[in-house]
Protein backbone atom coordinates (compact mmCIF):
# COMPACT_ATOMS: atom_id res chain seq x y z
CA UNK A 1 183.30 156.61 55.70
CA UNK A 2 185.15 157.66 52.26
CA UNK A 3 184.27 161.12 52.50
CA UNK A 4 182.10 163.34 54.23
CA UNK A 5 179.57 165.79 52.35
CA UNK A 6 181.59 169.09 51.86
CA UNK A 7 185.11 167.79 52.37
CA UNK A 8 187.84 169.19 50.02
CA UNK A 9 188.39 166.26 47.46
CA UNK A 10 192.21 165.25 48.34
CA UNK A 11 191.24 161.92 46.52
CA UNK A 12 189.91 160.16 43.35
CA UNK A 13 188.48 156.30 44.14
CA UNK A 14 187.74 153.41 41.40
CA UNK A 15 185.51 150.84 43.66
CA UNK A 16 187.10 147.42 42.92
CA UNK A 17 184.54 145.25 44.66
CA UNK A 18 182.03 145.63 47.91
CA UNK A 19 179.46 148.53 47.98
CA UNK A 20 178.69 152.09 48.95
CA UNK A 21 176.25 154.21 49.52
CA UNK A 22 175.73 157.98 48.86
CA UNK A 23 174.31 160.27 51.04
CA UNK A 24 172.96 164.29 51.37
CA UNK A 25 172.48 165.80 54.41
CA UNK A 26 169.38 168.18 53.61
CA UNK A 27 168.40 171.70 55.13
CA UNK A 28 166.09 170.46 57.31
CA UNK A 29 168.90 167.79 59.03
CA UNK A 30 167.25 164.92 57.71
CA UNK A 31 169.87 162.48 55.67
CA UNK A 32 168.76 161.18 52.28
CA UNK A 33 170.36 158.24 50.09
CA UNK A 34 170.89 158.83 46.87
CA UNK A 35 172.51 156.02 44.95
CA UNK A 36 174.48 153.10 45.46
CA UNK A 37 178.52 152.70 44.16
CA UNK A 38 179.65 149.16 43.43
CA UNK A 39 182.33 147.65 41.21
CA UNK A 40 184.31 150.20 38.51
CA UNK A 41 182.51 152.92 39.60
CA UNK A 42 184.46 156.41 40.32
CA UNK A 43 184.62 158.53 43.57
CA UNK A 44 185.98 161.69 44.04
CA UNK A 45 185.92 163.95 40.34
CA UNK A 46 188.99 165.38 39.24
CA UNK A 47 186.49 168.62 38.34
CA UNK A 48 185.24 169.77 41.45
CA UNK A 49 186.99 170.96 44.78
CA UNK A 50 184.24 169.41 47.24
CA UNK A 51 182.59 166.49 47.41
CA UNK A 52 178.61 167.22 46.90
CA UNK A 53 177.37 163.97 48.90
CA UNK A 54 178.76 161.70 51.58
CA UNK A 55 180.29 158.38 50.82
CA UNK A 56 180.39 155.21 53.36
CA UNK A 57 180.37 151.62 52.57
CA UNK A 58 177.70 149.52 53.56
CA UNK A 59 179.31 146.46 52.80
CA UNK A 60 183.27 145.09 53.02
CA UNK A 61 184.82 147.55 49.80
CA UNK A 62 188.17 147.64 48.30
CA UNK A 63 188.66 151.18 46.75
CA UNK A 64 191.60 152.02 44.60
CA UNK A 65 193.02 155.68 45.79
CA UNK A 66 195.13 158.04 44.00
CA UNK A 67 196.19 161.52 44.89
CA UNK A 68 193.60 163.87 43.26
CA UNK A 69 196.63 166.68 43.22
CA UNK A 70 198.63 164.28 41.31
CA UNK A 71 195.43 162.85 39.64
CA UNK A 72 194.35 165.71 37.69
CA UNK A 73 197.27 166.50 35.57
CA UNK A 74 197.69 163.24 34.32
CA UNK A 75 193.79 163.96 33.02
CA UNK A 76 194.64 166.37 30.24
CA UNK A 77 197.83 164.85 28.96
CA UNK A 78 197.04 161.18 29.00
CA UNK A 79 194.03 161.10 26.11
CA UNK A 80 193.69 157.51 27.22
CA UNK A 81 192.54 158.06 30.82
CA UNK A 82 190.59 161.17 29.65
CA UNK A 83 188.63 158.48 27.95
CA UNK A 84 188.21 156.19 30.59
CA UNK A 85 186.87 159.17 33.13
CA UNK A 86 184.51 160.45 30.23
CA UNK A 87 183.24 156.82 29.71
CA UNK A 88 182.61 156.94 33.84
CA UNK A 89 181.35 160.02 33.95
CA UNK A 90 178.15 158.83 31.57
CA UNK A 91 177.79 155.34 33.47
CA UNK A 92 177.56 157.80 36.36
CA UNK A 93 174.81 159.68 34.38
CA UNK A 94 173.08 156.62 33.51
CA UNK A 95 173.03 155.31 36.13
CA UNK A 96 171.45 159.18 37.98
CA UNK A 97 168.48 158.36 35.87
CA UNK A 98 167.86 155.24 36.67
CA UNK A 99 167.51 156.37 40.18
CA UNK A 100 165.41 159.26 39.36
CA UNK A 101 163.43 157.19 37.28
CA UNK A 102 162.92 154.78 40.12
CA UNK A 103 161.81 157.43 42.70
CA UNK A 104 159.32 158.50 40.45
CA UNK A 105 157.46 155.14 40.07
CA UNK A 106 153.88 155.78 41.33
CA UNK A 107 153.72 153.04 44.08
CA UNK A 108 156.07 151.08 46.37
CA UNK A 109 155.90 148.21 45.01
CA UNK A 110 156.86 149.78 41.08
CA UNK A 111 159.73 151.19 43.42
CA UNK A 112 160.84 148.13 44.88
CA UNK A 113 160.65 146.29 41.54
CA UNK A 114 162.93 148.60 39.64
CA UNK A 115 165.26 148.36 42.50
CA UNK A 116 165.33 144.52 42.45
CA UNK A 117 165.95 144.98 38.48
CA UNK A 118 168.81 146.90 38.97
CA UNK A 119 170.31 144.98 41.43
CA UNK A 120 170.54 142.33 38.96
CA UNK A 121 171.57 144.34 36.57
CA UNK A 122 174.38 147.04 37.74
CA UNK A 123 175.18 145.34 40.62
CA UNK A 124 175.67 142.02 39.81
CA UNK A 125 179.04 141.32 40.51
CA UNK A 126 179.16 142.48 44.12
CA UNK A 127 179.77 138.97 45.84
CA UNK A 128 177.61 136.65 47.22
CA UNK A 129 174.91 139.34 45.78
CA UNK A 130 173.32 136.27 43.56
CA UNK A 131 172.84 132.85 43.33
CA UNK A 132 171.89 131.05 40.55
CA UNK A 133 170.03 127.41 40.39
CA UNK A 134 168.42 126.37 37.23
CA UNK A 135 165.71 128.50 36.16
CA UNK A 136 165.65 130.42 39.36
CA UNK A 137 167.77 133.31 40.76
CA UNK A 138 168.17 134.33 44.31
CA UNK A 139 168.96 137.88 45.28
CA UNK A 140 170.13 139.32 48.86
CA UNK A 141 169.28 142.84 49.76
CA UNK A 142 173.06 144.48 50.25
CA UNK A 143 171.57 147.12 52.43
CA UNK A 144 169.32 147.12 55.51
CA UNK A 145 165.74 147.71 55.20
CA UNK A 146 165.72 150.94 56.43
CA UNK A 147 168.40 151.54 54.23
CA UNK A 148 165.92 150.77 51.17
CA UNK A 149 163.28 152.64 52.52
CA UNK A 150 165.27 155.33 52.90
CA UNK A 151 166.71 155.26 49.12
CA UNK A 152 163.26 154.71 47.86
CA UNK A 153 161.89 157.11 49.53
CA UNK A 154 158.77 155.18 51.37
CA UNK A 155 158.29 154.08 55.04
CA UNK A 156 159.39 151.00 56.16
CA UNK A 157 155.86 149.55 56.71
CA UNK A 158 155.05 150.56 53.12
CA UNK A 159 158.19 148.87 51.87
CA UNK A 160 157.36 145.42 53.92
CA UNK A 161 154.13 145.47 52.05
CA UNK A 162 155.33 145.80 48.73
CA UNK A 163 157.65 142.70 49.59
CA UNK A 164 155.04 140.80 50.19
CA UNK A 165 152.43 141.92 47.31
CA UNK A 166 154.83 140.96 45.12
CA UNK A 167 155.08 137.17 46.45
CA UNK A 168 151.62 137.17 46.94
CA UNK A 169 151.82 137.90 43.11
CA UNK A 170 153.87 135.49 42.32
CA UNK A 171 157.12 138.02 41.15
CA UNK A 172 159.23 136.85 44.04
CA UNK A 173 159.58 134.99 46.87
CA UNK A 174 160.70 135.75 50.41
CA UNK A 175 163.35 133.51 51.76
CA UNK A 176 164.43 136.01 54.71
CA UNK A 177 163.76 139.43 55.86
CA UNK A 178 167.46 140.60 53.07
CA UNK A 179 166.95 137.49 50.79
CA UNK A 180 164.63 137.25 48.23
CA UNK A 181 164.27 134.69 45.23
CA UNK A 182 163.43 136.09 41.31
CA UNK A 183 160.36 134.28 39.86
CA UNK A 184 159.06 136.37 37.15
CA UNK A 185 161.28 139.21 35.76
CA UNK A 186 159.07 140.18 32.94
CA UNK A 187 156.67 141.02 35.89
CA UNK A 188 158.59 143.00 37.82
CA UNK A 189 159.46 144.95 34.61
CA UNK A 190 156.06 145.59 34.18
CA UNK A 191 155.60 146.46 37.82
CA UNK A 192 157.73 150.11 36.32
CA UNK A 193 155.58 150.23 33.18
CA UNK A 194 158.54 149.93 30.94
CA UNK A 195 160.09 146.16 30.59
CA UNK A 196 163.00 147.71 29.39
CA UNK A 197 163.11 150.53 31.63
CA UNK A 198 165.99 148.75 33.88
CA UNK A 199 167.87 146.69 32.15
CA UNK A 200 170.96 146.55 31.24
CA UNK A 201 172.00 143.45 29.65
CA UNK A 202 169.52 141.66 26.50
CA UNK A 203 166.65 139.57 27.64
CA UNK A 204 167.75 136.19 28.37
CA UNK A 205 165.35 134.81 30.49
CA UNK A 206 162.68 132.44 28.34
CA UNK A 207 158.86 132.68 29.52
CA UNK A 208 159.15 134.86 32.37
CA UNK A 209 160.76 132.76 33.96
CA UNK A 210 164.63 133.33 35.49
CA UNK A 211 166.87 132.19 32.68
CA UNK A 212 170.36 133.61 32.18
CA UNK A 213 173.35 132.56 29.21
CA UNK A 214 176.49 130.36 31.01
């Protein structure tokens, strides 16, 4: 654990590789994930005096730590790192919407879609997240299932049948329970009504089919 929901922030993170996740404890004692943190994103704002979720790694993470006391004067007099927090600050943003966009799919299975999109997308460079072979593309699931369900906000019999619509429709295939392999991407963009919705890089596969530039 990084931080715990309502802690003082004594310090300001950059994630240089593994994974996190964020968490809110609500009213009602119940725990909900928010969002994920992977590679270059920021923990910890120099803005606020306590941190607003929980933070714990659900994978092996290197975090880079600095004081936040010291941290925050350096803010306003170095215009350079000013503009490396702002640019964070509207990946972090971004990347809020994408979530809340994803919550708000209609089904599970739009839901799990959009999640596998953005795994390949924002998350690509935790390790051993992908694997690439041809015209194919396997993807692991970095977090447990209940996890997922969890972040998604469905039960996790709902979420083991959205799995397994979408091989049974030909998006994906299931190599393990956390493993998956990428058959049609253009589907699962259309699985969240918006092929675009997701990504972050241009389109380079060809056909539907998994095709990404060496």
């Amino acid at each position: 654990t990084l931080a715990h929901q309502g802690d003082a922030v004594r310090g300001v993170y950059f994630v240089r590789n593994g994974l996190l996740r964020m968490q809110k404890q609500l009213v009602d004692g119940r725990v909900q994930i928010v969002g994920l943190l992977a590679k270059d994103d920021m923990i910890g704002t120099v803005f606020v005096e306590k941190h607003a979720f929980s933070i714990e790694a659900v994978a092996p993470t290197e975090v880079i730590s600095f004081d936040a006391a010291q941290f925050r004067p350096l803010v306003g007099s170095t215009p350079d790192l000013e503009q490396i927090l702002l640019r964070g600050f509207q990946d972090e943003v971004d990347a809020s919407l994408n979530w809340l966009l994803l919550v708000s799919c209609n089904t599970v299975r739009a839901r799990l879609a959009g999640f596998l999109l953005i795994l390949m997308s924002r998350y690509r460079d935790i390790p051993n997240l992908m694997d690439e072979r041809g015209e194919t593309l396997s993807l692991r699931i970095p977090i447990s299932r209940i996890d997922l369900s969890n972040l998604l906000g469905v039960r996790p019999e709902s979420l083991s049948r959205a799995f397994h619509a979408l091989a049974d429709d030909g998006l994906i295939e299931i190599i393990k329970h956390d493993h998956v392999r990428i058959v049609d991407v253009e589907g699962l963009s259309m699985e969240v009504g918006d092929p675009e919705l997701f990504r972050s890089e241009p389109d380079d596969h060809e056909g539907g089919k998994v095709k990404r530039s060496r």
